[in-house]
N, C-alpha and C. Protein backbone atom coordinates (compact mmCIF):
# COMPACT_ATOMS: atom_id res chain seq x y z
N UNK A 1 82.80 38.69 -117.33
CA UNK A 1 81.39 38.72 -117.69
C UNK A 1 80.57 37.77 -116.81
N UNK A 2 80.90 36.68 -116.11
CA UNK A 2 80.75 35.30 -116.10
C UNK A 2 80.34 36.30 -114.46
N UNK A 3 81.43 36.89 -114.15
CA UNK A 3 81.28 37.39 -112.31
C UNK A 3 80.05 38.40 -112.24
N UNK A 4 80.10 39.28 -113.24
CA UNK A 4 78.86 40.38 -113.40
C UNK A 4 77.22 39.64 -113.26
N UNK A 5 77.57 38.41 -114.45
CA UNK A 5 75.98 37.83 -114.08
C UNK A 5 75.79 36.86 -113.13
N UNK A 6 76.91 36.51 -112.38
CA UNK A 6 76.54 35.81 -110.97
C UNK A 6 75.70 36.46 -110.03
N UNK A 7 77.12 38.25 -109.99
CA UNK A 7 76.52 39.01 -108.93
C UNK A 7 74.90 39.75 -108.86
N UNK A 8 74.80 39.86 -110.35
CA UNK A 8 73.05 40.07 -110.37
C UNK A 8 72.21 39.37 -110.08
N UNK A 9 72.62 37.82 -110.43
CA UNK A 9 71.67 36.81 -110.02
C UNK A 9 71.64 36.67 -108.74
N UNK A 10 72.20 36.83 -107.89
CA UNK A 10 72.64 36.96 -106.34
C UNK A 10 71.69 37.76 -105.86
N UNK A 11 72.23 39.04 -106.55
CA UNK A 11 71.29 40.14 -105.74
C UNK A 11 70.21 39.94 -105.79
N UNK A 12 69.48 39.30 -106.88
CA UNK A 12 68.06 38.99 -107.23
C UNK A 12 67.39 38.36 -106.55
N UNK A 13 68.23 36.82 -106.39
CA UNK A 13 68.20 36.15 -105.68
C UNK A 13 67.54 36.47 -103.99
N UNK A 14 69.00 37.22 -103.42
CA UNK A 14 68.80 37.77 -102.06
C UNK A 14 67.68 38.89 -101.72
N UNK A 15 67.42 39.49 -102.94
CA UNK A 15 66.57 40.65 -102.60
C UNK A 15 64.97 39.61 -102.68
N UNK A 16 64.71 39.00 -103.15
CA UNK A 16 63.66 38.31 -103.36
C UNK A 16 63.77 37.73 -102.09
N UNK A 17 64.81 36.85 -101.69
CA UNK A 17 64.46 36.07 -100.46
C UNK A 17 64.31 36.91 -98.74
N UNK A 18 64.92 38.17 -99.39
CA UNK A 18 64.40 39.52 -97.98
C UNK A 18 62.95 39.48 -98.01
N UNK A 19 62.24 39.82 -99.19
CA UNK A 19 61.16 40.33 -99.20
C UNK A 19 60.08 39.27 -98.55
N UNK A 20 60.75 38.02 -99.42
CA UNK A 20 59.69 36.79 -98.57
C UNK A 20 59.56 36.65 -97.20
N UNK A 21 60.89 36.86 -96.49
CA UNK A 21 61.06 36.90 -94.91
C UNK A 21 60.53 37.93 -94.86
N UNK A 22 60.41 38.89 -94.88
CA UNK A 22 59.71 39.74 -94.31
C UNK A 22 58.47 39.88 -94.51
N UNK A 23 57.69 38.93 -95.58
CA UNK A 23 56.22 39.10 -94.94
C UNK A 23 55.79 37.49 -94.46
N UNK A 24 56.62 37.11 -94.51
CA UNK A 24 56.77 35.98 -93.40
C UNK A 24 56.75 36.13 -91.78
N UNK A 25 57.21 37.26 -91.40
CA UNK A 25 57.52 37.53 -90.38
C UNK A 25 56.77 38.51 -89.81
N UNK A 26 55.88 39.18 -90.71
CA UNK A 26 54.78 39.92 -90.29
C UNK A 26 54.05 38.78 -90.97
N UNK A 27 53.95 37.97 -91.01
CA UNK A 27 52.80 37.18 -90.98
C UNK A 27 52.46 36.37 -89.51
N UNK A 28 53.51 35.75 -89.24
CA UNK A 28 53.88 35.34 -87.63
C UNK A 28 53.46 35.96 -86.45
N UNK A 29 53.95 37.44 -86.85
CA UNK A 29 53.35 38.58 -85.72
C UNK A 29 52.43 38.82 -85.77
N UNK A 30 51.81 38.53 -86.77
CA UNK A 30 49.87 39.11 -86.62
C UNK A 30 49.31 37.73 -86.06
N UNK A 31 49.79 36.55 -86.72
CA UNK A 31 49.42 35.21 -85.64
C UNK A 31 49.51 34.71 -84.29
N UNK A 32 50.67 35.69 -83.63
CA UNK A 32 51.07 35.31 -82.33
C UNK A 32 50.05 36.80 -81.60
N UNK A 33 50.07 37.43 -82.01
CA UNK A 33 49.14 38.42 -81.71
C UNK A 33 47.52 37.88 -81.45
N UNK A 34 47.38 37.14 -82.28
CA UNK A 34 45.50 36.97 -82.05
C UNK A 34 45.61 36.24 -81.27
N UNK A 35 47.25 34.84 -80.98
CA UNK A 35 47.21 34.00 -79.79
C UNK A 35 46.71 34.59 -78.41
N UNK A 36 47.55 35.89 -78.46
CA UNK A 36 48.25 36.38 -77.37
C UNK A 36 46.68 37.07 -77.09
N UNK A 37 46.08 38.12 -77.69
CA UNK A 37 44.47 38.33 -77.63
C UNK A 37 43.63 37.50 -76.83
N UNK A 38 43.70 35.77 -77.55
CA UNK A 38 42.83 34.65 -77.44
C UNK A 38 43.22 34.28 -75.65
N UNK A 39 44.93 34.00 -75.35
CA UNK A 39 45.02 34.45 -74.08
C UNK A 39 44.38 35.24 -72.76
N UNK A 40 44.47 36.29 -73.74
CA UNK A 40 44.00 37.51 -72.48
C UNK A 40 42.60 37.17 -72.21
N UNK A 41 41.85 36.96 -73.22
CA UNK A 41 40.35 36.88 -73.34
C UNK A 41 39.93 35.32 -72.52
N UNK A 42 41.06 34.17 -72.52
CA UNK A 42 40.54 33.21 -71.63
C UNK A 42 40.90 33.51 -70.19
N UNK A 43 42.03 34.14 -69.87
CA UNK A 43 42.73 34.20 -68.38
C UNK A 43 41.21 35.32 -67.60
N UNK A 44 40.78 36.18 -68.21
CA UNK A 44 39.79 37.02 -67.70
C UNK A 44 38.51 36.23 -67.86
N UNK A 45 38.04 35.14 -68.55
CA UNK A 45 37.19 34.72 -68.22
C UNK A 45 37.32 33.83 -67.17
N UNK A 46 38.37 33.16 -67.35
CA UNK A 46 38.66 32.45 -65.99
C UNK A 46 38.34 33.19 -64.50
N UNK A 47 38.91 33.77 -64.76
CA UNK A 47 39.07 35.20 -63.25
C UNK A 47 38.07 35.60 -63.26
N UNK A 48 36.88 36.01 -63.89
CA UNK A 48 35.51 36.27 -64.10
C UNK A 48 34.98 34.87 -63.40
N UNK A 49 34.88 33.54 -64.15
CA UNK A 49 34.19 32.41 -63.23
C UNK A 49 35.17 32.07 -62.14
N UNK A 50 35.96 32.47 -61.96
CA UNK A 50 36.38 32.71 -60.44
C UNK A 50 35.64 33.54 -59.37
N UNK A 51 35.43 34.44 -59.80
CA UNK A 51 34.84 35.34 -59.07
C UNK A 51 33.07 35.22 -59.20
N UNK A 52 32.64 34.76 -59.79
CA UNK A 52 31.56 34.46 -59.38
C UNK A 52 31.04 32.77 -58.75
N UNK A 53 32.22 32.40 -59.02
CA UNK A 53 32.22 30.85 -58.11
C UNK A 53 33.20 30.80 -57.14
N UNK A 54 32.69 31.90 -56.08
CA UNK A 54 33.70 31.94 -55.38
C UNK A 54 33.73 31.32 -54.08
N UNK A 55 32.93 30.19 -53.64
CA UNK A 55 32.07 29.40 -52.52
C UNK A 55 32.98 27.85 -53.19
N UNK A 56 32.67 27.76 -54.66
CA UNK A 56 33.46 26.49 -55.68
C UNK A 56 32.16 25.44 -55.48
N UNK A 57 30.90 26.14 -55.54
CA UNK A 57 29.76 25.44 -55.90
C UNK A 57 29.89 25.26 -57.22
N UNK A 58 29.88 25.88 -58.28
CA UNK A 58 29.37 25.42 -59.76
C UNK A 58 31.20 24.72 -60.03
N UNK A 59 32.04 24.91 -59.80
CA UNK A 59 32.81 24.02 -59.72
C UNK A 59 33.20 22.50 -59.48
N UNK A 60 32.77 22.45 -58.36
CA UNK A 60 32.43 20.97 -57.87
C UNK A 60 31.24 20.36 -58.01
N UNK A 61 30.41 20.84 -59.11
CA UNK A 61 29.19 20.15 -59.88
C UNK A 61 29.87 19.47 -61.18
N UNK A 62 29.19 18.23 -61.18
CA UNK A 62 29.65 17.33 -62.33
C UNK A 62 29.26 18.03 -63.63
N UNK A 63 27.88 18.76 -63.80
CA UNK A 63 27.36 19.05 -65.29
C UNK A 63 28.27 20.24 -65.29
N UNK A 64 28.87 21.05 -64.48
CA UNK A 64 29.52 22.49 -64.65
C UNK A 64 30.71 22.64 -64.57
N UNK A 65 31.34 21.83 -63.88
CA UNK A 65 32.79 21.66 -63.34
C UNK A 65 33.48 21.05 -64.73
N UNK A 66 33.21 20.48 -65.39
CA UNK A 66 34.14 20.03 -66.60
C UNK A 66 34.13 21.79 -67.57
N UNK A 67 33.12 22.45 -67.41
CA UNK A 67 33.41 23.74 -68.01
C UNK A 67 34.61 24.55 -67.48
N UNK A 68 35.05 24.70 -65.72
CA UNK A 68 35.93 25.09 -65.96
C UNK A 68 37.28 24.54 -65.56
N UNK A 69 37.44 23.49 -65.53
CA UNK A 69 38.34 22.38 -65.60
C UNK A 69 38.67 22.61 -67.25
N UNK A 70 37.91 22.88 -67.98
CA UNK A 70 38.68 22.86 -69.49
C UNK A 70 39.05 24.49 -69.59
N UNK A 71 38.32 25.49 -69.26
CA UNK A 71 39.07 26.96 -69.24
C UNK A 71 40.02 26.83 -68.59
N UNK A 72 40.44 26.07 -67.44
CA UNK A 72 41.75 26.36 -66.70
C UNK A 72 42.87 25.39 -67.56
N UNK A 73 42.33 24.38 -68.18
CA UNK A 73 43.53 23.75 -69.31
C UNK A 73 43.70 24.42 -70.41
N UNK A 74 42.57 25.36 -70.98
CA UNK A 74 43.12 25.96 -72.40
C UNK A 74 43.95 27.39 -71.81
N UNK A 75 43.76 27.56 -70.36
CA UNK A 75 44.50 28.87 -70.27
C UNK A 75 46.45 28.11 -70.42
N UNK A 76 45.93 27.34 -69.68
CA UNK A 76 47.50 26.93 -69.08
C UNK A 76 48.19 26.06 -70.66
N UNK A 77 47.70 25.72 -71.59
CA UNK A 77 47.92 25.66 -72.89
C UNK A 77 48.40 26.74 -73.76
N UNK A 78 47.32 27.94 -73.31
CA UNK A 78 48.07 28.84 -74.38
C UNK A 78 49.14 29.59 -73.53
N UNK A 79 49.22 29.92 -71.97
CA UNK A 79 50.51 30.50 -72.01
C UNK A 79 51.31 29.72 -71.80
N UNK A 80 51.53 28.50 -72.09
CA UNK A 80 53.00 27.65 -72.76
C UNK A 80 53.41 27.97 -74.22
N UNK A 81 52.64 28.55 -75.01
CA UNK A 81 52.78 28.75 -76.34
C UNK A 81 54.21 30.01 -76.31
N UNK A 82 54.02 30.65 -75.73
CA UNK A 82 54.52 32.00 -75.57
C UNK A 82 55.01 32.37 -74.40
N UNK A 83 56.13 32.70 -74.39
CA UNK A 83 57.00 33.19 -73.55
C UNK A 83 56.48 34.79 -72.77
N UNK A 84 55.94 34.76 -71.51
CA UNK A 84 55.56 36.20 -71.15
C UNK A 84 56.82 37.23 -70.89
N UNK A 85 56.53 38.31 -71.62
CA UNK A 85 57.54 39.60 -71.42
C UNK A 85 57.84 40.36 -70.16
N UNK A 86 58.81 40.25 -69.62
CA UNK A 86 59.10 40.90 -68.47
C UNK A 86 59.84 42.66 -68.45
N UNK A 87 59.45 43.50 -68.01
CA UNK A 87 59.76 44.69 -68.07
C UNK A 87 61.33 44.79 -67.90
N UNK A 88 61.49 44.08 -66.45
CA UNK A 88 63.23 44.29 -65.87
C UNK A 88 63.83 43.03 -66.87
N UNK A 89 63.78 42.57 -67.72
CA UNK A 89 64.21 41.28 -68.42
C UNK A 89 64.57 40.16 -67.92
N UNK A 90 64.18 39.94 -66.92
CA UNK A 90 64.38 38.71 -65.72
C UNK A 90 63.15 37.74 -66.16
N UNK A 91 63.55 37.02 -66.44
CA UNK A 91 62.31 36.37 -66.72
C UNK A 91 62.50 34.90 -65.48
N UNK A 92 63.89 34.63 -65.31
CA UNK A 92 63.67 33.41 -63.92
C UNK A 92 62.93 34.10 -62.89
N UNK A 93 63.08 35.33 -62.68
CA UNK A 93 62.73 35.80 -61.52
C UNK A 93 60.98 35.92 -61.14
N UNK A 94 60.39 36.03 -62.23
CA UNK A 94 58.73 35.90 -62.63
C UNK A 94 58.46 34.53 -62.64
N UNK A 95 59.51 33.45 -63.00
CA UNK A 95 59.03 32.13 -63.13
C UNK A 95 58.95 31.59 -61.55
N UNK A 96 60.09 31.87 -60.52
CA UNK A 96 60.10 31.84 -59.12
C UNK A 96 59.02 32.20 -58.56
N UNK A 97 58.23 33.20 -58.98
CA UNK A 97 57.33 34.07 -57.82
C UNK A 97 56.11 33.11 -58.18
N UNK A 98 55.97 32.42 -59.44
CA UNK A 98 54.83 31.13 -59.11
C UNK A 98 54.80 30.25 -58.53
């Protein structure tokens, strides 16, 4: 009797602690997702005031240049967060070509 109500409490147990991981884990993925968004959306603005400071006049101005002196630190911040995906799964080989 003693083994019957272990094994239910178990299952209960385990089935409860699946369910939590798993919206745990789609909770994670919708968070690393808006990272990964917030990413894309700074690396293209970067490349955007790249391209229109492309002489590195508003750059090397004191009132303007701390603007993108801090876009080029929050880019290089967030892709340390996250590991970029490589198609051929080589990922030393993408880290070399920088």
């Amino acid at each position: 009797m003693s083994h019957l109500i272990i094994t239910i409490l178990l299952g209960i147990v385990s089935t409860f602690s699946s369910i939590i991981l798993f919206y745990a884990l789609k909770r994670i993925t919708s968070y690393e997702q808006i990272i990964l968004n917030i990413n894309k959306t700074v690396d293209l603005i970067k490349h955007q005031l790249k391209i229109i400071d492309e002489k590195g006049h508003f750059e090397a101005d004191d009132e303007i240049g701390f603007f993108f002196k801090d876009i080029l630190k929050l880019s290089n911040e967030l892709e340390q967060l996250f590991e970029t995906e490589v198609d051929d799964g080589n990922k030393e080989e993408k880290k070399k070509e920088k």
